[in-house]
N, C-alpha and C. Protein backbone atom coordinates (compact mmCIF):
# COMPACT_ATOMS: atom_id res chain seq x y z
N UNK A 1 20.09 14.54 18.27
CA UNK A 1 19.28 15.74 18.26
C UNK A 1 17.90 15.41 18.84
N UNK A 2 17.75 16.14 19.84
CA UNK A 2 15.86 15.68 20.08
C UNK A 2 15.11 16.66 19.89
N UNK A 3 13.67 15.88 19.33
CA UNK A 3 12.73 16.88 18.77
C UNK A 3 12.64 17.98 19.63
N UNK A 4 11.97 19.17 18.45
CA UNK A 4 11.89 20.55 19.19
C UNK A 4 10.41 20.69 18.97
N UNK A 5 9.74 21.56 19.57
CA UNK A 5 8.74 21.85 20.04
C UNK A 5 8.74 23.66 19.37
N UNK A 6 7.19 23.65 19.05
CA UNK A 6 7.26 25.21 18.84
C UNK A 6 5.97 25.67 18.79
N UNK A 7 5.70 26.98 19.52
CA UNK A 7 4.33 27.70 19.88
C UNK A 7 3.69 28.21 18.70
N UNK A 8 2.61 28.25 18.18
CA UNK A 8 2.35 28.88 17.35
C UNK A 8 0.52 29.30 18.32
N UNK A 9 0.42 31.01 17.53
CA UNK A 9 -0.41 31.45 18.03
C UNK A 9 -1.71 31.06 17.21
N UNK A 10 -3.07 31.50 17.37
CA UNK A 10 -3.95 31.18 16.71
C UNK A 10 -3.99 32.44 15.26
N UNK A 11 -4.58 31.73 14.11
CA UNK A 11 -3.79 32.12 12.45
C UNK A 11 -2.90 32.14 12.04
N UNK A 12 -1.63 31.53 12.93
CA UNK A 12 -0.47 31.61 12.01
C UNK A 12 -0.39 30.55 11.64
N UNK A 13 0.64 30.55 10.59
CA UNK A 13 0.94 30.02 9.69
C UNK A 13 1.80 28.17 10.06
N UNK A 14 1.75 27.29 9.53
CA UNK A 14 2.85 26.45 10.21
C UNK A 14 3.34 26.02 8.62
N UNK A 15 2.56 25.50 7.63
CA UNK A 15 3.51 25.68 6.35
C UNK A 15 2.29 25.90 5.42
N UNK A 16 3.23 25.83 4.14
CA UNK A 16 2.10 26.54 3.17
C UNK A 16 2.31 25.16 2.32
N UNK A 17 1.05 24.96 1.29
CA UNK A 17 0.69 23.98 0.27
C UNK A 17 1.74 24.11 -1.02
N UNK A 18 3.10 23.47 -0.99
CA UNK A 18 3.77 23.46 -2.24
C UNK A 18 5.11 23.74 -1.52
N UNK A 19 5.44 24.18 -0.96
CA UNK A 19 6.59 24.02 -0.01
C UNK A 19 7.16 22.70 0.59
N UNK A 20 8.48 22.84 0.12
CA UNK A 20 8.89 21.65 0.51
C UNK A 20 8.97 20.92 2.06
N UNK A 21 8.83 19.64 1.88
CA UNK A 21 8.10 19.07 3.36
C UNK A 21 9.54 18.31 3.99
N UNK A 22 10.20 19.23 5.09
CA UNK A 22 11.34 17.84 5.46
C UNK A 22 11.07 18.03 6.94
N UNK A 23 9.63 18.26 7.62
CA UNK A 23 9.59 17.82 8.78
C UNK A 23 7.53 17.24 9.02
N UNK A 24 8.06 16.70 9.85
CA UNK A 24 6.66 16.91 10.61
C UNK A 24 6.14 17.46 11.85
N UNK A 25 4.60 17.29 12.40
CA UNK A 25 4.04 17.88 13.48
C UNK A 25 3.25 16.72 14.33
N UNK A 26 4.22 16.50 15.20
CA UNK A 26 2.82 16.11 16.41
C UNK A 26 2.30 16.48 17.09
N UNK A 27 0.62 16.98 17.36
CA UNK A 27 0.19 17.98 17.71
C UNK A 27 0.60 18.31 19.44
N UNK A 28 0.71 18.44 20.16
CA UNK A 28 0.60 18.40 21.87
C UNK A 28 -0.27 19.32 22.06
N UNK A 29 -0.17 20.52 22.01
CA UNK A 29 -1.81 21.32 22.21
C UNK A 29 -2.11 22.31 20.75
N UNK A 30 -3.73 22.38 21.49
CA UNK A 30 -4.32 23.37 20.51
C UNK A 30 -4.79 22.52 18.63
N UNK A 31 -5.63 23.43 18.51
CA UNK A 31 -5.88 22.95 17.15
C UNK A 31 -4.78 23.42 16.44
N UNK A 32 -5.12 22.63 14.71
CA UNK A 32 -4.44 22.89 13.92
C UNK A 32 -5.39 22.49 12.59
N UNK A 33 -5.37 23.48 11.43
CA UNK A 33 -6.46 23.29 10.41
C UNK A 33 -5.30 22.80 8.97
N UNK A 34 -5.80 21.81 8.54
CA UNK A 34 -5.29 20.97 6.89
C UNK A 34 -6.38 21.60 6.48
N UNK A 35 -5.86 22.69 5.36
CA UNK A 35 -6.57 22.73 4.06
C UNK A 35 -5.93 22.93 2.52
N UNK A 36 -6.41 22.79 1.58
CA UNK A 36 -5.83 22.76 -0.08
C UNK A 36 -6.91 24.38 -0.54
N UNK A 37 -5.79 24.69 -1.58
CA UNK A 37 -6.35 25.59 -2.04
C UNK A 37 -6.29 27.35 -0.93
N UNK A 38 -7.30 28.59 -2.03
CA UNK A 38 -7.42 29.34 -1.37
C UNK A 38 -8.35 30.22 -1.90
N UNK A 39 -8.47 31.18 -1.13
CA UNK A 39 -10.38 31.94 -1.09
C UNK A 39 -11.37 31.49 -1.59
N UNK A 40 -12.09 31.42 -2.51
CA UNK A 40 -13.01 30.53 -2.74
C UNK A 40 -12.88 29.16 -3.11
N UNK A 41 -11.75 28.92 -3.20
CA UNK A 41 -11.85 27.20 -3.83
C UNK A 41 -10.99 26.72 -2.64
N UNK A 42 -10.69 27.65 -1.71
CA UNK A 42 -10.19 26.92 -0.70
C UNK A 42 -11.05 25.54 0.01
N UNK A 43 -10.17 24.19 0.74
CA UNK A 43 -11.23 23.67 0.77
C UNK A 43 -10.60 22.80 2.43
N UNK A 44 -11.19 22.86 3.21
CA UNK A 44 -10.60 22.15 5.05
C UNK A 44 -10.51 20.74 4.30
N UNK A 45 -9.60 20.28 5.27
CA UNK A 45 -9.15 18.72 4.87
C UNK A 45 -9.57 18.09 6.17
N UNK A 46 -9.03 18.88 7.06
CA UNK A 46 -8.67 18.13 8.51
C UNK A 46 -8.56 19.13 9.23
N UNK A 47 -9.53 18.82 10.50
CA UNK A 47 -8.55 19.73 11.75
C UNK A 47 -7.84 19.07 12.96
N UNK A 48 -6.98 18.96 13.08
CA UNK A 48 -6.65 18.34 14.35
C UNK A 48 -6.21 18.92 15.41
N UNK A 49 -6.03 18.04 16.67
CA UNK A 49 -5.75 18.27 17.89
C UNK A 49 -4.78 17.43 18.47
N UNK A 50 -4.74 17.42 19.68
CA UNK A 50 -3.23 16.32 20.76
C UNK A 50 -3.44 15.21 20.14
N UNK A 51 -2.14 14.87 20.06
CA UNK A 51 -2.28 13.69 19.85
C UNK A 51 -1.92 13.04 18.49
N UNK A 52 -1.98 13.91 17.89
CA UNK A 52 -2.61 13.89 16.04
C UNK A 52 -1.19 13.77 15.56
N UNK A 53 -1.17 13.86 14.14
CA UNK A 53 0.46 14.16 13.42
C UNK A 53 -0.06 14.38 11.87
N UNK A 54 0.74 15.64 11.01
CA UNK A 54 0.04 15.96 10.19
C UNK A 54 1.57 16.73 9.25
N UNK A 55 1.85 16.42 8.31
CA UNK A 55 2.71 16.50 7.44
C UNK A 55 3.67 15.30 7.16
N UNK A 56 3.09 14.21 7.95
CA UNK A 56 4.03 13.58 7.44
C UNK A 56 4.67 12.63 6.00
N UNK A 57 3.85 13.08 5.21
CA UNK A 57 3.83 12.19 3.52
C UNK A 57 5.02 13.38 3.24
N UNK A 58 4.68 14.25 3.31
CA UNK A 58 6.20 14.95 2.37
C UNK A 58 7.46 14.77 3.33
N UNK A 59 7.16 14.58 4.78
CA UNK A 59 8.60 14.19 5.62
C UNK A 59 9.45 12.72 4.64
N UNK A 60 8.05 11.51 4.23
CA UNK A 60 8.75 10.03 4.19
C UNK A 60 8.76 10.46 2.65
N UNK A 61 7.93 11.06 2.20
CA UNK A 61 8.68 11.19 0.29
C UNK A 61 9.29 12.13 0.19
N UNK A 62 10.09 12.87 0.85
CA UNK A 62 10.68 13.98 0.61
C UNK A 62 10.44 15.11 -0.44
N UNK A 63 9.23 14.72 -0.33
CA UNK A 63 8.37 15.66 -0.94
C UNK A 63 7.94 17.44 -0.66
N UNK A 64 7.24 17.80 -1.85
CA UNK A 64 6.40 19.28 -1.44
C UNK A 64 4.93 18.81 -0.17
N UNK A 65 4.53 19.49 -0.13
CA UNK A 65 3.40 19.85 0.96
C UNK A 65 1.77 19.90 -0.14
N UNK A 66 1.17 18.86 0.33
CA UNK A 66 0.14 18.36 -0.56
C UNK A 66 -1.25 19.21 -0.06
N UNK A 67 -0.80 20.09 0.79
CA UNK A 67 -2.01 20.78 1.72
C UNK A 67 -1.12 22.16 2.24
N UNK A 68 -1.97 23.02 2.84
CA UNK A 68 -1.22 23.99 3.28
C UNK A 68 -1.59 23.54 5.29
N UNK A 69 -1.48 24.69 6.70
CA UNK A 69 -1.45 23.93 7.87
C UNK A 69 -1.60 25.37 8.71
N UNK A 70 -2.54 26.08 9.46
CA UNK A 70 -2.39 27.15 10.28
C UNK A 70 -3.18 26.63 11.63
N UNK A 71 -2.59 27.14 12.50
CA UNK A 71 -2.58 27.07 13.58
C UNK A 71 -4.47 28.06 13.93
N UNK A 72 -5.53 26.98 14.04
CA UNK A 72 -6.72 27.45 14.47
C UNK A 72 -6.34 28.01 16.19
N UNK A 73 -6.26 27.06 17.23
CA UNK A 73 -6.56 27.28 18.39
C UNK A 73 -4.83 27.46 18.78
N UNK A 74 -4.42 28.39 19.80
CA UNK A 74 -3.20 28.61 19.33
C UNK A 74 -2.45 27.14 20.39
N UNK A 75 -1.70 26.31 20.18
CA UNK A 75 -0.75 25.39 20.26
C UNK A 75 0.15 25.70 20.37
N UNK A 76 0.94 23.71 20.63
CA UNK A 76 2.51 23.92 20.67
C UNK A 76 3.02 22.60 19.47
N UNK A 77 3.31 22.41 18.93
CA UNK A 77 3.65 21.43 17.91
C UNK A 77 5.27 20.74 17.95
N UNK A 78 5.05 19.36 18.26
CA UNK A 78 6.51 18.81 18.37
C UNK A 78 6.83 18.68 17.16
N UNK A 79 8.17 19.32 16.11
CA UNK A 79 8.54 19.01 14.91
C UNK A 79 9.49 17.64 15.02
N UNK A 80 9.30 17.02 13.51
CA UNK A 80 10.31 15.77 13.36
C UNK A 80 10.95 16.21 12.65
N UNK A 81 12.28 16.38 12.00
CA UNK A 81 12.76 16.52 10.91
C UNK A 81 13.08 15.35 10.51
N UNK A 82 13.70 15.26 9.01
CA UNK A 82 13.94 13.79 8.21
C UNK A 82 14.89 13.54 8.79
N UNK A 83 16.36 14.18 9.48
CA UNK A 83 17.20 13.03 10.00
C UNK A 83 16.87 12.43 11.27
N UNK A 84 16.08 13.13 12.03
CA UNK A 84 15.55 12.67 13.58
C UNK A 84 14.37 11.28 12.64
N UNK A 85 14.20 11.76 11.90
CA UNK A 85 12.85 10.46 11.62
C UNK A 85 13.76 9.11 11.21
N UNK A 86 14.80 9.41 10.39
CA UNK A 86 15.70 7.99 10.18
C UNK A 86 16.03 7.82 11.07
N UNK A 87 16.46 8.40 11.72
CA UNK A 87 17.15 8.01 13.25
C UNK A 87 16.14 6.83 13.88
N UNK A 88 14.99 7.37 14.18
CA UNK A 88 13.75 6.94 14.84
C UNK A 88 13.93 5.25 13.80
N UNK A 89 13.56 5.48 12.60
CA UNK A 89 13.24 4.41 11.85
C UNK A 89 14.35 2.83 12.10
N UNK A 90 15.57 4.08 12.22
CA UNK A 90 16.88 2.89 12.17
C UNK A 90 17.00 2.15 13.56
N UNK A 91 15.97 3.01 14.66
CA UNK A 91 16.33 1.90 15.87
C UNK A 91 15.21 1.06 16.02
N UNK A 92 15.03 0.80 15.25
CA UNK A 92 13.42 -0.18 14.92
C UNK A 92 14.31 -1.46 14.79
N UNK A 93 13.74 -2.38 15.55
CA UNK A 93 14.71 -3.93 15.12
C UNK A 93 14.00 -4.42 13.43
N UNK A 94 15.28 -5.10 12.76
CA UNK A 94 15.22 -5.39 11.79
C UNK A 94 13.53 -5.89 11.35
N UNK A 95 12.79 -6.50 11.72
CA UNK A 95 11.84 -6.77 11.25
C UNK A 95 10.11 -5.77 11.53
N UNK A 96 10.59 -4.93 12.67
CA UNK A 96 9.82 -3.79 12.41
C UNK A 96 9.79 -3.18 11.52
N UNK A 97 11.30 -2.69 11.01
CA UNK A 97 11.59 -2.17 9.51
C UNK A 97 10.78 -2.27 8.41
N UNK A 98 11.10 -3.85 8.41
CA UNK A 98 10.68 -4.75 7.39
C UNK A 98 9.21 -4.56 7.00
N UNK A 99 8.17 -4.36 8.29
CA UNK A 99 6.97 -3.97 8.30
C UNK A 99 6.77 -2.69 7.97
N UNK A 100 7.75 -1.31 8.52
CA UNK A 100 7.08 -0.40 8.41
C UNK A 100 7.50 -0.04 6.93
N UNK A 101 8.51 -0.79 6.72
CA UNK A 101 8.93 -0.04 4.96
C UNK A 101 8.13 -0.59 4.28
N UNK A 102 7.03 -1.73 4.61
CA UNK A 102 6.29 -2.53 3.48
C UNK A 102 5.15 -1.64 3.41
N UNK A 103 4.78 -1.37 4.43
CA UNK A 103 3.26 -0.41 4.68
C UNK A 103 3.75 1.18 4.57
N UNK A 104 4.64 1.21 4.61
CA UNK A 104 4.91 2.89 4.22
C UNK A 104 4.81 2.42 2.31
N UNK A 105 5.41 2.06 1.83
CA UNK A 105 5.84 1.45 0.30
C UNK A 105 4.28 1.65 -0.22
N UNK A 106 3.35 0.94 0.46
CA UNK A 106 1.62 0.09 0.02
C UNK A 106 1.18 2.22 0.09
N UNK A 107 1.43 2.52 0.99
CA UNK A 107 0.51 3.64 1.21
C UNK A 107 1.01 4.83 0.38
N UNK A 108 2.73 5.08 0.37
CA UNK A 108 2.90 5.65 -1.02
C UNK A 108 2.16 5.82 -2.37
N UNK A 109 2.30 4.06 -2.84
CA UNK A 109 1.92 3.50 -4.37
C UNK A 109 0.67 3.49 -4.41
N UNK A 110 0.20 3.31 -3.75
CA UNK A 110 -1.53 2.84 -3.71
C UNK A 110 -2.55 3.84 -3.34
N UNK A 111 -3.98 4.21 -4.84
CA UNK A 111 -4.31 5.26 -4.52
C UNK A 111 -5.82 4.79 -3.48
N UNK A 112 -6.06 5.50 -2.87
CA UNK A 112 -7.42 5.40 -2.18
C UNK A 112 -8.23 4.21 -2.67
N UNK A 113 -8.92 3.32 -1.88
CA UNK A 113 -9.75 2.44 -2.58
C UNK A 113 -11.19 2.83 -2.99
N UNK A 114 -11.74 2.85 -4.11
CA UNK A 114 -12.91 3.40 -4.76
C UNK A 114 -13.70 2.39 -5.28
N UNK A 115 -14.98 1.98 -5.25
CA UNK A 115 -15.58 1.09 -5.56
C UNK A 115 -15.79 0.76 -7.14
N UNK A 116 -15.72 -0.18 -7.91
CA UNK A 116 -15.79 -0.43 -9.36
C UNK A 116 -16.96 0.47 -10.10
N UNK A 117 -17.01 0.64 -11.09
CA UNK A 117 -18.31 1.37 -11.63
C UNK A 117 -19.20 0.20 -11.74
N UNK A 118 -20.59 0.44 -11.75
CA UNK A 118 -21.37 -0.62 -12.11
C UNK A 118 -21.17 -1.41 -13.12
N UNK A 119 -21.36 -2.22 -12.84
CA UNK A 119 -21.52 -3.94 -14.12
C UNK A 119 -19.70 -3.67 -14.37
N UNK A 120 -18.56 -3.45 -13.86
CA UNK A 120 -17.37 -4.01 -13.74
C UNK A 120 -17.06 -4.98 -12.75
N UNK A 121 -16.19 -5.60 -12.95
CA UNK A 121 -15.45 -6.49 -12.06
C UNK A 121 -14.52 -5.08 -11.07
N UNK A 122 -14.65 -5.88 -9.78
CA UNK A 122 -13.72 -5.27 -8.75
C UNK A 122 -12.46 -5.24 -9.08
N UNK A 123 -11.28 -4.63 -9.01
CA UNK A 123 -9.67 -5.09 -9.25
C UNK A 123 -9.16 -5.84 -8.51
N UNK A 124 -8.46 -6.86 -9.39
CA UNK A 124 -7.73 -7.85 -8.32
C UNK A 124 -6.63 -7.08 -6.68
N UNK A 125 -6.61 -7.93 -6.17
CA UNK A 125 -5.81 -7.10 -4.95
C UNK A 125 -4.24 -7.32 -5.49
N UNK A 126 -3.50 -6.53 -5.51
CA UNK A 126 -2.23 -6.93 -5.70
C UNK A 126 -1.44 -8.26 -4.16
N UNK A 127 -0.40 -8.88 -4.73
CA UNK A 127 0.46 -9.19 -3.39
C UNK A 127 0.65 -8.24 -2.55
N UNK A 128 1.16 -6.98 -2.53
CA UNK A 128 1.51 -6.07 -1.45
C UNK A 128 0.35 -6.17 -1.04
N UNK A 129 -0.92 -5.65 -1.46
CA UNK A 129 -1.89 -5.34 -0.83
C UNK A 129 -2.23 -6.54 0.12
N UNK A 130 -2.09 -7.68 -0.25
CA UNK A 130 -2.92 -8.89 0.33
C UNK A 130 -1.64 -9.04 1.82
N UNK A 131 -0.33 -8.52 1.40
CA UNK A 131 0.54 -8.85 2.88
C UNK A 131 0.19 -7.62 3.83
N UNK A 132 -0.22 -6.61 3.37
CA UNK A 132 -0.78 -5.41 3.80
C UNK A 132 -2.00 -5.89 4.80
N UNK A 133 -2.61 -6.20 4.36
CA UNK A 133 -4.07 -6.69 5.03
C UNK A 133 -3.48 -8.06 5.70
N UNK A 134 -2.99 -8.62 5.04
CA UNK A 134 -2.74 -9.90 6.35
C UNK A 134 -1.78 -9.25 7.46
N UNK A 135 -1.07 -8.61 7.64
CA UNK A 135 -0.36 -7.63 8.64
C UNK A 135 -1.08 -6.47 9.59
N UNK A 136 -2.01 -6.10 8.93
CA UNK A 136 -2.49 -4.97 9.54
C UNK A 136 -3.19 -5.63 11.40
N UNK A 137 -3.71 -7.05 11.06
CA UNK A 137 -4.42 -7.14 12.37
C UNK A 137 -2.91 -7.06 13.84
N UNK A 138 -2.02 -7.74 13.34
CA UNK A 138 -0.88 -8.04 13.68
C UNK A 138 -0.74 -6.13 14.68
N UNK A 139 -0.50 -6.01 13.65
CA UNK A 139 -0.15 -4.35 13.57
C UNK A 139 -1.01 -3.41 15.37
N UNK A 140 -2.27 -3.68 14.61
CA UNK A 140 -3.14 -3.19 15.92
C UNK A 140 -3.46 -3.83 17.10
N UNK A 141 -3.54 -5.18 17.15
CA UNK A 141 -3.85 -5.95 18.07
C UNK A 141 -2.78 -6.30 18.98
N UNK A 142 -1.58 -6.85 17.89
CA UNK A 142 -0.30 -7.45 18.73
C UNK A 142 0.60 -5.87 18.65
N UNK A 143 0.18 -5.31 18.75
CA UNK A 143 1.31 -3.61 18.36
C UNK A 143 2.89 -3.93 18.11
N UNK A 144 2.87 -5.08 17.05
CA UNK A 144 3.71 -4.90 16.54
C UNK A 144 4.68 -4.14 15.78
N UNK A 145 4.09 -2.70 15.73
CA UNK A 145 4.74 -1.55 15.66
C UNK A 145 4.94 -1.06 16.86
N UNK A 146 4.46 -1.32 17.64
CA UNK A 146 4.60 0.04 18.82
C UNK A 146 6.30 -0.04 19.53
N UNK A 147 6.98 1.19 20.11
CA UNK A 147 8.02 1.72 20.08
C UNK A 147 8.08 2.20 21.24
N UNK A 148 7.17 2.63 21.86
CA UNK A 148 7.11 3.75 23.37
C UNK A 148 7.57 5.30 22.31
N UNK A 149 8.11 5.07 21.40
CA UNK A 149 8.23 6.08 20.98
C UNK A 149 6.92 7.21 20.10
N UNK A 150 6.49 8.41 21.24
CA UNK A 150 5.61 8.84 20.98
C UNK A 150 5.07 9.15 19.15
N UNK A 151 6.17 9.84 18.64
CA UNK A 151 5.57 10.21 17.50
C UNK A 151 5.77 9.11 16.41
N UNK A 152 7.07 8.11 16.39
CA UNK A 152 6.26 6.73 15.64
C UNK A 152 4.78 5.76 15.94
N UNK A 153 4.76 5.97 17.22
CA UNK A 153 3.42 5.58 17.71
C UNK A 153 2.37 5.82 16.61
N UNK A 154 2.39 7.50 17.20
CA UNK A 154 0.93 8.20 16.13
C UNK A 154 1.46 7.76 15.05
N UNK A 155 2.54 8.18 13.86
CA UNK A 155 2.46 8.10 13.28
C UNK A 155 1.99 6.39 12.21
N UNK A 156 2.56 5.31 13.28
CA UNK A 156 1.51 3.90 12.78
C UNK A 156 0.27 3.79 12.84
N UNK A 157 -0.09 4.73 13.58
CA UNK A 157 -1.83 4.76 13.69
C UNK A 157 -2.32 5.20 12.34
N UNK A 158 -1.86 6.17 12.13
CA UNK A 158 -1.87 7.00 11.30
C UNK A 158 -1.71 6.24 9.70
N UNK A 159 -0.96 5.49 9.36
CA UNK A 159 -0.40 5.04 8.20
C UNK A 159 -1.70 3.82 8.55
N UNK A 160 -1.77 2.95 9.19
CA UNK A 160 -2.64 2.00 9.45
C UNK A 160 -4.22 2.27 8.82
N UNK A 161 -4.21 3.74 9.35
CA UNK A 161 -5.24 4.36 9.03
C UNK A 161 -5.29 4.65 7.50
N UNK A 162 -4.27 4.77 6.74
CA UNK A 162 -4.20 5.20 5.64
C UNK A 162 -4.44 3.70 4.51
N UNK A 163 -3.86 2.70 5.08
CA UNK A 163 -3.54 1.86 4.29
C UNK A 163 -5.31 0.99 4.03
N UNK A 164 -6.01 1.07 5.36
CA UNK A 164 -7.43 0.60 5.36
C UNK A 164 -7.97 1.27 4.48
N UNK A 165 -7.56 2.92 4.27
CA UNK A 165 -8.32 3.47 3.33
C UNK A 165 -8.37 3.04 1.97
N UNK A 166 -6.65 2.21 1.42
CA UNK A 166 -6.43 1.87 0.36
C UNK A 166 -6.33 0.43 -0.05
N UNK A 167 -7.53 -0.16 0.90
CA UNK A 167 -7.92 -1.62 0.86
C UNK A 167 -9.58 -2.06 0.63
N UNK A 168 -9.88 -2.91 -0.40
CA UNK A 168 -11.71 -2.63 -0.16
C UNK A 168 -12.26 -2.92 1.21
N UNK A 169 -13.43 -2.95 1.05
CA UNK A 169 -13.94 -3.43 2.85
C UNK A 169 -14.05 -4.84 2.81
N UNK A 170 -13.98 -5.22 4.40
CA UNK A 170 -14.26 -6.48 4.72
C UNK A 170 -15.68 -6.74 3.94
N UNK A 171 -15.66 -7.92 3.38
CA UNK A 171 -16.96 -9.05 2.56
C UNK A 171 -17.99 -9.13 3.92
């Protein structure tokens, strides 16, 4: 099956916050607005553009939709669904796998990194975390993820991006 592609005009809709998530979006044109909530407590998360990819935590947990997604500038959005994404995953040679299921796993379990309250000790790093960070340079430098395949592409950027978030900073 190969991905499909679909127009959406500017305000519509692409999914709503609590709806179940079994695809994703990589952007190709036009904006697209992440936000939680609605009318006054509504709140923007993200807007993105080309290039981008944006639903994908409820595609890999087969999850609901942690945000809602409308189409600001009107676009065209390449969808993934979950069997096109295993597909994608399963032609990964065995030790890409190995990487992306470890850093998909870390970015699941692991919440945002937040600094200790004063006069505490920092938290120890777990093992995942410490193979996490010893992998990540690997990751960007040697693109040991990379695929030619466009939307695993973004989407390692993307998780890469996520996992720094859930690591303290460099000393």
């Amino acid at each position: 099956m190969a991905d499909q592609t679909r127009k959406y005009q500017a305000n519509a809709t692409v999914f709503r916050e609590g709806e179940s998530g079994d695809w994703a979006c990589l952007v190709r044109t036009g904006q697209f607005e992440l936000f939680k909530g609605a009318g006054e407590d509504r709140k923007t998360i993200a807007v993105t553009g080309p290039g981008t990819i944006f639903g994908e935590l409820a595609l890999i947990d087969k999850g609901h939709r942690m945000a809602s997604a409308r189409c600001v500038e009107a676009g065209e959005l390449i969808l993934i669904d979950r069997a096109r994404f295993l597909t994608k995953i399963a032609a990964l040679s065995p030790g890409q796998r190995g990487v992306y299921n470890e850093l998909l796993a870390f970015v699941r379990e692991t919440p945002v990194w937040a600094p200790p309250t004063y006069g505490e000790p920092a938290p120890a790093m777990t093992d995942k975390a410490k193979r996490v960070q010893a992998v990540l340079p690997q990751i960007e430098t040697a693109k040991l993820l990379e695929t030619g395949d466009n939307f695993l592409d973004v989407l390692t950027k993307t998780l890469v991006h996520y996992a720094k978030r859930r690591l303290p900073p460099a000393a």
